[in-house]
Protein backbone atom coordinates (compact mmCIF):
# COMPACT_ATOMS: atom_id res chain seq x y z
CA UNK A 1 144.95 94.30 135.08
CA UNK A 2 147.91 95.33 137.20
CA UNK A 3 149.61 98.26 138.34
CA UNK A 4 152.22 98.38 135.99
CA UNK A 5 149.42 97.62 133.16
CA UNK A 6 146.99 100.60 134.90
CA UNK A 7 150.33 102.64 134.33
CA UNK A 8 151.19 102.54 130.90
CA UNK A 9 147.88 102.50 129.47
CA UNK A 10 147.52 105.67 131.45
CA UNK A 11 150.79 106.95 129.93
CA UNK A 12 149.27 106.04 126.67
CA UNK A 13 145.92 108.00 127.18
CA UNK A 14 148.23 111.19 127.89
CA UNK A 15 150.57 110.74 124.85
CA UNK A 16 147.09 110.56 122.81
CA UNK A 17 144.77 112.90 124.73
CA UNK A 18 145.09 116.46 122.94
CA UNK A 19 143.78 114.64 119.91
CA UNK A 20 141.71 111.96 121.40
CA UNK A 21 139.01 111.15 123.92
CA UNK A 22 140.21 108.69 126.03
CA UNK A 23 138.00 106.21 128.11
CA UNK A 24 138.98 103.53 130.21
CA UNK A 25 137.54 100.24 130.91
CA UNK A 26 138.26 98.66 133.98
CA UNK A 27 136.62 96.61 136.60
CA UNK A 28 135.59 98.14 139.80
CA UNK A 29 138.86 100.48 140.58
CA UNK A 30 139.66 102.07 143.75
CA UNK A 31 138.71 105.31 144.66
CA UNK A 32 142.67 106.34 144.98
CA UNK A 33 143.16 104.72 141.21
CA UNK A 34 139.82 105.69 140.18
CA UNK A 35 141.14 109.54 140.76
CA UNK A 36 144.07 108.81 138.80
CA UNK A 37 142.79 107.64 135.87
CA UNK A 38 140.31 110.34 135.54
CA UNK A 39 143.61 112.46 135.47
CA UNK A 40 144.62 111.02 132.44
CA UNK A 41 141.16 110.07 130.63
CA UNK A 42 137.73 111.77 130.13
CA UNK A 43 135.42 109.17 131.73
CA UNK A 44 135.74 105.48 133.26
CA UNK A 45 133.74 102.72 132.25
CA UNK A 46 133.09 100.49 135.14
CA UNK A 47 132.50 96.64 134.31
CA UNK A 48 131.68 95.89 137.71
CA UNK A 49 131.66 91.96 138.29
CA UNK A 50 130.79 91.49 134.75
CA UNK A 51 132.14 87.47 133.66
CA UNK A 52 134.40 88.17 130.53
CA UNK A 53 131.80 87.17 128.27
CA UNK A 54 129.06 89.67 129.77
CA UNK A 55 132.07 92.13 129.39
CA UNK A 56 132.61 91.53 125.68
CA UNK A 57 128.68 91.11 124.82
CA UNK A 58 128.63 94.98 126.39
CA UNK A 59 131.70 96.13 125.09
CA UNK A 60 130.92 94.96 121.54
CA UNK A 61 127.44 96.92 122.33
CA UNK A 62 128.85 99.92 123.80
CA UNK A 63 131.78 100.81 120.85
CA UNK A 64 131.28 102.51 117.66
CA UNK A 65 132.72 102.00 114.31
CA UNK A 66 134.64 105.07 114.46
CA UNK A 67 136.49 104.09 118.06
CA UNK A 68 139.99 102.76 118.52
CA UNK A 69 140.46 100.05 120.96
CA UNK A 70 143.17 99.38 123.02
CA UNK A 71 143.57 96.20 125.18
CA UNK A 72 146.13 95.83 127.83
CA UNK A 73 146.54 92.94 129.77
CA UNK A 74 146.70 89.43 129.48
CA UNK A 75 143.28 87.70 129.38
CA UNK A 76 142.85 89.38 125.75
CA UNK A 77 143.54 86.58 124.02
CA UNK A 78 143.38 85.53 120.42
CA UNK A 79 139.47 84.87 120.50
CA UNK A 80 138.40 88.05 122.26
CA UNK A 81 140.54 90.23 119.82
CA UNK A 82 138.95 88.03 116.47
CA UNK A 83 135.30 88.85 118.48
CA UNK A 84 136.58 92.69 117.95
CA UNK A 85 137.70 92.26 114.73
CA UNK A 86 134.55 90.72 113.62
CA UNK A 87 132.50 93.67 114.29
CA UNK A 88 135.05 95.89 112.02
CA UNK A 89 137.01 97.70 114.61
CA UNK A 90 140.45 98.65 114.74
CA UNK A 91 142.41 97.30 117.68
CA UNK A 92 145.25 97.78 119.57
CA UNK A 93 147.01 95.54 122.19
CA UNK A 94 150.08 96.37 125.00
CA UNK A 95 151.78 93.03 125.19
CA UNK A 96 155.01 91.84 127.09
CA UNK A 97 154.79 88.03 126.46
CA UNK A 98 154.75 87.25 122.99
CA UNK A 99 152.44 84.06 124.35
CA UNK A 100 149.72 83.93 121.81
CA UNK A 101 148.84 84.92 118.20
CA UNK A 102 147.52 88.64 117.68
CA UNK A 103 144.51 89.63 115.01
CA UNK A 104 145.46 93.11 116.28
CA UNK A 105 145.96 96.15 113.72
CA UNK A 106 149.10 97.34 115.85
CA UNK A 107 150.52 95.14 118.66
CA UNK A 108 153.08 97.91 121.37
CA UNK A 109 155.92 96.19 122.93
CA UNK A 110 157.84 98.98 124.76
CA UNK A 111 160.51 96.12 126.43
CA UNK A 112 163.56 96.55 124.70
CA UNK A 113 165.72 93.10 122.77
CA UNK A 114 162.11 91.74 121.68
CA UNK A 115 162.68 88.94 118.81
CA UNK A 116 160.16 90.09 116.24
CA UNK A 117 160.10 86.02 115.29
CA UNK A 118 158.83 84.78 118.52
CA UNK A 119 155.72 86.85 117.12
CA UNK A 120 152.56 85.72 115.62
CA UNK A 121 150.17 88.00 113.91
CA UNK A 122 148.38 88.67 110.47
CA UNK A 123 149.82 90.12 107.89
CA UNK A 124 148.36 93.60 108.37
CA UNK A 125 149.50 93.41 112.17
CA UNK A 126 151.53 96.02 112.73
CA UNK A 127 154.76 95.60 115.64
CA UNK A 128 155.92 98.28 117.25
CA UNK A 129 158.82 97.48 119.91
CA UNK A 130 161.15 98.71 121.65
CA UNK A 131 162.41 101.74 123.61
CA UNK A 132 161.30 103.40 120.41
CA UNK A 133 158.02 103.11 121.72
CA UNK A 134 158.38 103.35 125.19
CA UNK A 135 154.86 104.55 127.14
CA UNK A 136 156.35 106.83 129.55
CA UNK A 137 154.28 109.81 130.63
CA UNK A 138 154.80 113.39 129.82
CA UNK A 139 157.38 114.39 132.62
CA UNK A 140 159.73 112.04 132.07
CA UNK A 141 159.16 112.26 128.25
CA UNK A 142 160.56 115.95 128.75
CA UNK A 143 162.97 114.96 131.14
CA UNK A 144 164.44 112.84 128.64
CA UNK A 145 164.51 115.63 126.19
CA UNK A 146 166.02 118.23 128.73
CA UNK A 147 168.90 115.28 130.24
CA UNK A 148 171.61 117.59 132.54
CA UNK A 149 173.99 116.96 135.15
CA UNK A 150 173.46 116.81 138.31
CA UNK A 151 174.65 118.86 141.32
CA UNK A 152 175.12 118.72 144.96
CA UNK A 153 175.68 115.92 147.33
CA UNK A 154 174.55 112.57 145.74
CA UNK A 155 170.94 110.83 147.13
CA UNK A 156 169.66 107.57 146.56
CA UNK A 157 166.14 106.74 145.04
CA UNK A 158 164.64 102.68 145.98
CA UNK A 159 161.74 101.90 144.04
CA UNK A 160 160.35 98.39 143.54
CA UNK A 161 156.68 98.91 142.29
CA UNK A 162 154.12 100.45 143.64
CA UNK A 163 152.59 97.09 145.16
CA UNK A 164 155.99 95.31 146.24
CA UNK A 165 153.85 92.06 147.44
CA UNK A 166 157.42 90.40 148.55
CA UNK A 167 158.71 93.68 150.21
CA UNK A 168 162.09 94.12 148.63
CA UNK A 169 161.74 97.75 149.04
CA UNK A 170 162.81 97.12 152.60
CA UNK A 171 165.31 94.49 151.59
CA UNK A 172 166.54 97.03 149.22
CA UNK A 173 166.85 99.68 152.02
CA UNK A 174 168.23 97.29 154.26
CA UNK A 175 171.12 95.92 152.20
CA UNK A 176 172.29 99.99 151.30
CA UNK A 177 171.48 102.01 154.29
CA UNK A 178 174.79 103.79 155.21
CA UNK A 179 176.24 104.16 151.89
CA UNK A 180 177.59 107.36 152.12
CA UNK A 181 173.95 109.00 150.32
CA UNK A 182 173.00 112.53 151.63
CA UNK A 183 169.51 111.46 151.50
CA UNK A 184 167.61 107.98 150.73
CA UNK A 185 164.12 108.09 149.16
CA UNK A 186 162.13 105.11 149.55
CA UNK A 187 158.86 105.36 147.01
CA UNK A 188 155.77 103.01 147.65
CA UNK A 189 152.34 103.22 146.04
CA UNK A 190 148.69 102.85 147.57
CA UNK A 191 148.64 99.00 147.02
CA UNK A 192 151.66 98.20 149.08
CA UNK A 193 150.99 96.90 151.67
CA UNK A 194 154.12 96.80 154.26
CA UNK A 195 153.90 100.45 155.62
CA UNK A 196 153.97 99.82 159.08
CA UNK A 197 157.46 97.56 158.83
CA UNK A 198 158.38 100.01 157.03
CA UNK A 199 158.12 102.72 158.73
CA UNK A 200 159.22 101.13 161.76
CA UNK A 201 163.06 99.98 160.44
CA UNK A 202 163.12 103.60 158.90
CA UNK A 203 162.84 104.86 162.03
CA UNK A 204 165.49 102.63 163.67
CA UNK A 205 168.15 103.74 160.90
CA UNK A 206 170.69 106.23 161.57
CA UNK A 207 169.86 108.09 157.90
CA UNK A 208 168.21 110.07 156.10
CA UNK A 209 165.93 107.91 154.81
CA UNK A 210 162.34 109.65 153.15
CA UNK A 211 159.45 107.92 152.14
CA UNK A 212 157.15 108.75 149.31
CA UNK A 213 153.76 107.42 149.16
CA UNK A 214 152.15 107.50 145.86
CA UNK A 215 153.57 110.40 143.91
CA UNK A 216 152.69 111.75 140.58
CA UNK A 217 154.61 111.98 137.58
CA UNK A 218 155.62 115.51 137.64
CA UNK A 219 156.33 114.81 141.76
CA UNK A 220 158.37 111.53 140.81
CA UNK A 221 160.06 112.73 138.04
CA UNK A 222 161.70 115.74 140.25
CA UNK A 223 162.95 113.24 142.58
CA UNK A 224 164.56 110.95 139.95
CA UNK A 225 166.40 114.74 139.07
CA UNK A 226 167.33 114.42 142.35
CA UNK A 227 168.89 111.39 142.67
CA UNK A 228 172.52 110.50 140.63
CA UNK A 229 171.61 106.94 141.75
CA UNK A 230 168.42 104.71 141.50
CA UNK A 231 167.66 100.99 142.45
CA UNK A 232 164.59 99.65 140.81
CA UNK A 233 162.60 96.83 139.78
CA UNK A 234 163.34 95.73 136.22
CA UNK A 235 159.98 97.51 135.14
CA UNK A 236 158.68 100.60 133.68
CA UNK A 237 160.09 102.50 136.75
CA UNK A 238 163.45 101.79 135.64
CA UNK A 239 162.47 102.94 132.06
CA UNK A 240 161.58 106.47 134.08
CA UNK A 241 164.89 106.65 135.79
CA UNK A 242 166.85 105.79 132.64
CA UNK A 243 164.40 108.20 130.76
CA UNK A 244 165.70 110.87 133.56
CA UNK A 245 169.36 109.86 133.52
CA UNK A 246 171.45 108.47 136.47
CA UNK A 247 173.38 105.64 137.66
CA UNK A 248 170.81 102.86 137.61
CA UNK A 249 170.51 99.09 139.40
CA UNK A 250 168.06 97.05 138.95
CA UNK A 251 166.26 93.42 140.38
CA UNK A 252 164.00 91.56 139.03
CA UNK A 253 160.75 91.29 141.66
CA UNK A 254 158.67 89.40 139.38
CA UNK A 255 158.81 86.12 136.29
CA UNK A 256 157.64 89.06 133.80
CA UNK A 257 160.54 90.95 134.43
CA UNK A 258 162.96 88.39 132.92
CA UNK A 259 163.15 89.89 128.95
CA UNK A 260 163.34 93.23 130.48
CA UNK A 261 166.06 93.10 133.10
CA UNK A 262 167.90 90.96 130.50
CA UNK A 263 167.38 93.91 128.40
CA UNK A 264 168.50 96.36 129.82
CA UNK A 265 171.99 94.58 131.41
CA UNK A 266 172.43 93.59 127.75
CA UNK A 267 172.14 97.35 126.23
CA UNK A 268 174.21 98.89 128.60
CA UNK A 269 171.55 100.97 130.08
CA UNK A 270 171.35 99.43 134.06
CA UNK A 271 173.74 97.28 136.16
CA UNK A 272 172.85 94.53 138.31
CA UNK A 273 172.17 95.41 141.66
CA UNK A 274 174.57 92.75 143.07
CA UNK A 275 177.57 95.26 141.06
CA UNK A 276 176.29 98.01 143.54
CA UNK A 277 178.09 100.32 142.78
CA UNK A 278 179.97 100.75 139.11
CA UNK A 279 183.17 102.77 138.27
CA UNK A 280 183.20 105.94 137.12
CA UNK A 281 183.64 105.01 133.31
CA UNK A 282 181.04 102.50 132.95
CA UNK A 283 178.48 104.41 134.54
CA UNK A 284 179.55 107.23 132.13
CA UNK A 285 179.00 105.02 129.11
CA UNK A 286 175.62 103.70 130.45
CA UNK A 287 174.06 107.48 130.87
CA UNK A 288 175.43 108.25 127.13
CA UNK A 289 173.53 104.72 126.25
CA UNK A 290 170.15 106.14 127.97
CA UNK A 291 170.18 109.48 126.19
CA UNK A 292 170.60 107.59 122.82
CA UNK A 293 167.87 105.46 123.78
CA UNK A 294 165.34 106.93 125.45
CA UNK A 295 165.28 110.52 123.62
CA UNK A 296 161.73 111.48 125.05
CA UNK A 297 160.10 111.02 121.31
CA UNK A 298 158.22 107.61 121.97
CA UNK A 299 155.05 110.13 122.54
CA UNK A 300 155.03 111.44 119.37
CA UNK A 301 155.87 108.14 117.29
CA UNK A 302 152.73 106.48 118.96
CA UNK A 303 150.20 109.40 118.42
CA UNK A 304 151.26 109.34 114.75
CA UNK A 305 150.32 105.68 114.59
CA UNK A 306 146.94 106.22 116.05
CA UNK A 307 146.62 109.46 113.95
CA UNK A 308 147.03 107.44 110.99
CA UNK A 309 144.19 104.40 112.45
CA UNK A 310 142.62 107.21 113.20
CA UNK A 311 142.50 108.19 109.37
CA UNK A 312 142.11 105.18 107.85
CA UNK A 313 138.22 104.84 110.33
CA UNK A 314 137.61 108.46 109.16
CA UNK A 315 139.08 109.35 105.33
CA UNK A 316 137.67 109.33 102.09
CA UNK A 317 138.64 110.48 98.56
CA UNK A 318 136.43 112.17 95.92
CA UNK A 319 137.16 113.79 92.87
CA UNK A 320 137.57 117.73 93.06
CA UNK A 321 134.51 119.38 91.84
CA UNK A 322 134.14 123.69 91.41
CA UNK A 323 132.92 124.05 94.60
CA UNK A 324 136.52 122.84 95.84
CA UNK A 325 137.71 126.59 94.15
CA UNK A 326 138.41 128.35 97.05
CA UNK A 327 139.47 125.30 99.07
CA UNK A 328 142.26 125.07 97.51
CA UNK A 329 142.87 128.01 96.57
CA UNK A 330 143.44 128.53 100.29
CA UNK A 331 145.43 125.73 100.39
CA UNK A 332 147.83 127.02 97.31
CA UNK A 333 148.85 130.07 99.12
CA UNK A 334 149.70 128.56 102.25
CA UNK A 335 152.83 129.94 103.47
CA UNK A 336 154.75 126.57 104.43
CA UNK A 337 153.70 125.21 100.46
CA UNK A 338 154.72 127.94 98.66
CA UNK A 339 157.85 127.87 100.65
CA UNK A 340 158.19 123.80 99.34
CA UNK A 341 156.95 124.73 95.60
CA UNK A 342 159.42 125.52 93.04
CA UNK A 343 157.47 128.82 92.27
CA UNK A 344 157.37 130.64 95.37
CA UNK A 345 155.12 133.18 94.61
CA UNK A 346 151.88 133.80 95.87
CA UNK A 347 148.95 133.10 93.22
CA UNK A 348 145.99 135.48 92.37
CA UNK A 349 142.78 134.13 92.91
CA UNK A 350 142.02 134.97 88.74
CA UNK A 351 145.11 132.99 87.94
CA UNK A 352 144.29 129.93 90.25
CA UNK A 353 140.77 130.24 89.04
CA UNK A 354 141.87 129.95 85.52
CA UNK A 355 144.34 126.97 86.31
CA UNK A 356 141.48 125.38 88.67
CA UNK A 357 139.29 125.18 86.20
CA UNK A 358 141.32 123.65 83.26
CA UNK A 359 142.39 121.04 85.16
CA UNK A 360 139.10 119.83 85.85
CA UNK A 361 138.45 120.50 82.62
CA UNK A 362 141.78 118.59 81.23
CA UNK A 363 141.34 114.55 80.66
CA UNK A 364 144.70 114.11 81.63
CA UNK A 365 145.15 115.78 84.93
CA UNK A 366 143.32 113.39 88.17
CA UNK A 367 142.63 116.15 90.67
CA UNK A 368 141.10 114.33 94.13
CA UNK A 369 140.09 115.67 97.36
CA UNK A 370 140.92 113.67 100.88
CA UNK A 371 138.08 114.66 103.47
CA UNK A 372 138.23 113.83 106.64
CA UNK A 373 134.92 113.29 108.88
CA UNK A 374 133.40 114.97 105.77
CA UNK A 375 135.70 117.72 105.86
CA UNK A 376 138.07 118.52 102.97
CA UNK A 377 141.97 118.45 104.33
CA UNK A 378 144.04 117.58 101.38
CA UNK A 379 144.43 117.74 98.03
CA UNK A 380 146.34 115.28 95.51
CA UNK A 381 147.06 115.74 91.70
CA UNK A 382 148.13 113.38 88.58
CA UNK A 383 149.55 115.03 85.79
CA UNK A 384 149.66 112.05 83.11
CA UNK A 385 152.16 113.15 80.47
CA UNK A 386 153.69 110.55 77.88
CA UNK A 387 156.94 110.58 79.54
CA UNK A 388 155.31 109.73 83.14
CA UNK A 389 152.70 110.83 85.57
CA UNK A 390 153.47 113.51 88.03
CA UNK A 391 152.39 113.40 91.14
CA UNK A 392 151.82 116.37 93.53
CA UNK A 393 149.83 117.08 96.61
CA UNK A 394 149.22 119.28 99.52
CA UNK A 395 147.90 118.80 102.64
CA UNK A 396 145.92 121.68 105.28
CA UNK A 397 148.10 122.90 107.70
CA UNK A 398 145.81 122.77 110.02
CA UNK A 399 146.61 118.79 109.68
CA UNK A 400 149.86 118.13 109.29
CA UNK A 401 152.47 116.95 111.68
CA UNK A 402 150.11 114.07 111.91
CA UNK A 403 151.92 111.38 109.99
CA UNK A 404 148.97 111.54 107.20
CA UNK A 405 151.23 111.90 104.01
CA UNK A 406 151.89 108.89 103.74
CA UNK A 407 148.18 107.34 103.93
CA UNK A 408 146.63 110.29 101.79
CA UNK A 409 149.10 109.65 99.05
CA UNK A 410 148.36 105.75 99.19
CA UNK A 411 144.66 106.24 99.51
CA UNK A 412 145.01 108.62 96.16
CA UNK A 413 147.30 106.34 94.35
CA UNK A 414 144.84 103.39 94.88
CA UNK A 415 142.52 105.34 93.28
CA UNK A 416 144.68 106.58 90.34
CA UNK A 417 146.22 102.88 89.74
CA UNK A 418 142.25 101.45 89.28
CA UNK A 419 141.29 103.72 86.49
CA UNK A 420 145.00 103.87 84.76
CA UNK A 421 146.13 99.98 84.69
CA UNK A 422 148.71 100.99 82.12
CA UNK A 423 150.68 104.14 84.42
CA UNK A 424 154.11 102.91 83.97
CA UNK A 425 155.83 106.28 85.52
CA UNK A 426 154.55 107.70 88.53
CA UNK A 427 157.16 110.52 89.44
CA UNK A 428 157.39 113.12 92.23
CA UNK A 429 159.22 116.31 92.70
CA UNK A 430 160.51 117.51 96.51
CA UNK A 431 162.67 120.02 98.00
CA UNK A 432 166.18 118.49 99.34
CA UNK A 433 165.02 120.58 102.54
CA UNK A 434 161.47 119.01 102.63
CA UNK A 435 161.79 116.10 105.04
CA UNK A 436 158.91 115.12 105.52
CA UNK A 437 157.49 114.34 101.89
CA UNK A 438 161.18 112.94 100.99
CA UNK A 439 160.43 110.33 103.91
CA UNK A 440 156.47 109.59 102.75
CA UNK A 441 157.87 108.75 99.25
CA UNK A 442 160.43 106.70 100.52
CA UNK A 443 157.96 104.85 102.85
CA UNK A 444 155.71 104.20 99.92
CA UNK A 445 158.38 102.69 98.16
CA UNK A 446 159.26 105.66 95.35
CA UNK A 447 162.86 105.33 94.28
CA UNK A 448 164.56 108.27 95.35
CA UNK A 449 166.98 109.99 92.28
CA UNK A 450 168.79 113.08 91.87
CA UNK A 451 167.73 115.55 88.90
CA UNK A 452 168.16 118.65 87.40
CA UNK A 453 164.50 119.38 86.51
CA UNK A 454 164.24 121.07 89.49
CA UNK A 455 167.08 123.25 91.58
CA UNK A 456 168.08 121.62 94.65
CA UNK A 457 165.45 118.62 94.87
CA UNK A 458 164.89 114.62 94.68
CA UNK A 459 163.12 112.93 91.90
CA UNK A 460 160.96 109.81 93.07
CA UNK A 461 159.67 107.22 91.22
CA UNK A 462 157.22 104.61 91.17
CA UNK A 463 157.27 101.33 88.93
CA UNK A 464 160.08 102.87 86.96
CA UNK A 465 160.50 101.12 83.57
């Protein structure tokens, strides 16, 4: 595993870590990386000199059913993700070659122009690629969010990986030293391994010139604020600076780099380094291009998707019993649902008691309970009439925002669909205003009508006759 591959899964492990515990594999790290992954994740599992076989036997020893794993890198091949598979768990790979055929439930592709054909996967394999998803870490996620202009005298940022084997960092420097930049930061990482030239045609240059050693995101984020201009590798440095803003060049140091630079010339995003520098308009159109693209969301697309694996290891449905009373009685007079119901008014426990119990009572109402890790956290109901089934359901607020609507309602309507073969009409009722469920019916595949049964709302339906 690389640099750039230590990097992003990192970035992962912080877009996922307030609802996750995050543990990374690796063999034998340094103590310098070793401290920055434990910045990121709760423990690191060291393989040592294990052969990739020993690694797997322990690995498929070590997990539990309940985990989600993630491999990054590119000696996970077809065979070591089916060994996974085998033993029932969920499975996640980083890829940026599109070289072999995935058994993976989700496959992340952050490099942007990716031909979704070139792909080969099961059916259930999930892509996800793109800018979309880029794994950037939190700084520059916000940065994105938070894009302004920039003030002062203009400086220059160089960054070409943090390992730069073939030293174009100095090239770089070389080629652009007396360009008219107030100041020129140069920014290296612990594995490079060219300090000493370095340093030494630094200090022959009539310039500013700084040089960074190993900063950390919130550090190297600043600096990118800093700087109107950037050159950088065509790798996920140059997604930072773009993520940041600024006039951006970029050269591709390595053969993985080819899709990517290609990328982002393509888009509009970068400019070749060899059009150092750009006029005033088309660098103006490329920063409008990187705030539509990169709009510091990525983070919360991905920990939806591995909220929802996350689920789908976890959830079950049951039928509501009495001892669910309460429960949802709790759940009825939550503010945000009575604010989506078309009665707005809070209900009296008598009143929901009465209610509660005729629809358990009632052979044509399907009342089930989701539970998560044996705990109750949403409710869904099926009111069969003759004219169609309506659907309705609720989920705790202590829950939402998770991207589970979609998943409970499918795990419920699998249910409902077994035991009532001959449901024709499945229809739902939401708020105009009400996002969110308008986009889970959609996703499930409801057709979306207007109506007047209800002021101001959408009608959905399901296997409409």
């Amino acid at each position: 595993m690389g640099l750039g591959h230590i990097h992003r899964s990192l970035a992962l492990a912080e877009m996922l870590r307030d609802d996750f515990e995050c543990h990374f594999v690796i063999h034998t790290p340094l103590p310098g990386l070793r401290e920055l992954i434990l910045k990121s994740c709760a423990s690191i599992i060291d393989l040592g000199d294990l052969s990739q076989e020993e690694e797997l036997k322990y690995l498929l020893d070590l997990f539990r059913p309940e985990d989600v794993i993630v491999l990054d890198g590119y000696a996970f091949k077809t065979e070591y993700q089916q060994r996974l598979k085998n033993k029932g768990h969920v499975l996640v790979c980083i890829d940026d070659l599109q070289s072999y055929h995935f058994v993976a439930d989700v496959v992340i592709n952050p490099a942007g122009g990716v031909d979704l054909f070139r792909y080969s996967g099961e059916a259930y394999t999930k892509f996800l690629c793109g800018p979309t998803y880029a794994l950037l870490k939190p700084p520059y996620l916000e940065a994105a969010r938070k894009r302004g202009a920039r003030t002062g005298k203009p400086s220059l940022l160089i960054c070409m990986g943090g390992a730069d084997p073939d030293n174009h960092t100095l090239a770089t420097l070389k080629e652009n030293v007396g360009q008219g930049f107030d100041t020129v930061y140069v920014i290296i990482g612990e594995a490079y391994v060219h300090k000493k030239e370095l340093y030494e045609s630094v200090n022959a240059f009539q310039q500013k010139i700084e040089v960074l050693n190993n900063l950390d995101p919130r550090a190297m984020a600043a600096i990118m604020k800093e700087c109107a201009v950037a050159i950088c590798s065509a790798s996920g440095v140059a997604y930072e600076y773009a993520s940041v803003g600024g006039e951006l060049y970029i050269k591709q140091t390595a053969t993985n780099q080819t899709l990517l630079y290609r990328y982002l010339i393509d888009a509009g995003l970068a400019f070749p380094v060899g059009e150092f520098r750009a006029d005033e308009a088309r660098v103006k159109a490329a920063d409008q291009q990187q705030s539509r693209v990169f709009d510091g969301h990525s983070g919360s697309r991905i920990l939806k998707v591995f909220n929802r694996l996350d689920f789908g290891l976890n959830a079950a449905l049951r039928k509501a019993t009495g001892d669910d009373l309460l429960k949802v009685f709790e759940w009825a007079n939550d503010p945000e649902l009575r604010r989506q119901s078309f009665s707005t008014q809070a209900v009296s426990l008598e009143n929901h008691t009465k209610w509660f119990t005729g629809k358990l009572a009632d052979p044509a109402t399907e009342l089930y309970i989701v539970e998560y890790k044996h705990l109750p956290v949403a409710q869904v109901r099926f009111d069969v009439k003759l004219e169609a089934t309506i659907i309705s359901y609720s989920i705790d607020a202590r829950y939402r925002g998770r991207g589970w609507g979609q998943p409970v309602l499918q795990l419920a309507l699998d249910a409902f669909q077994k035991t009532h073969r001959g449901t024709k009409n499945i229809v739902g009722y939401v708020k105009m205003n009400n996002i969110g469920s308008t986009k889970v019916f959609q996703n499930l595949g409801f057709a979306q009508r207007e109506t007047n049964d209800y002021p101001e709302s959408y009608k959905f339906e399901l296997n409409a006759s």
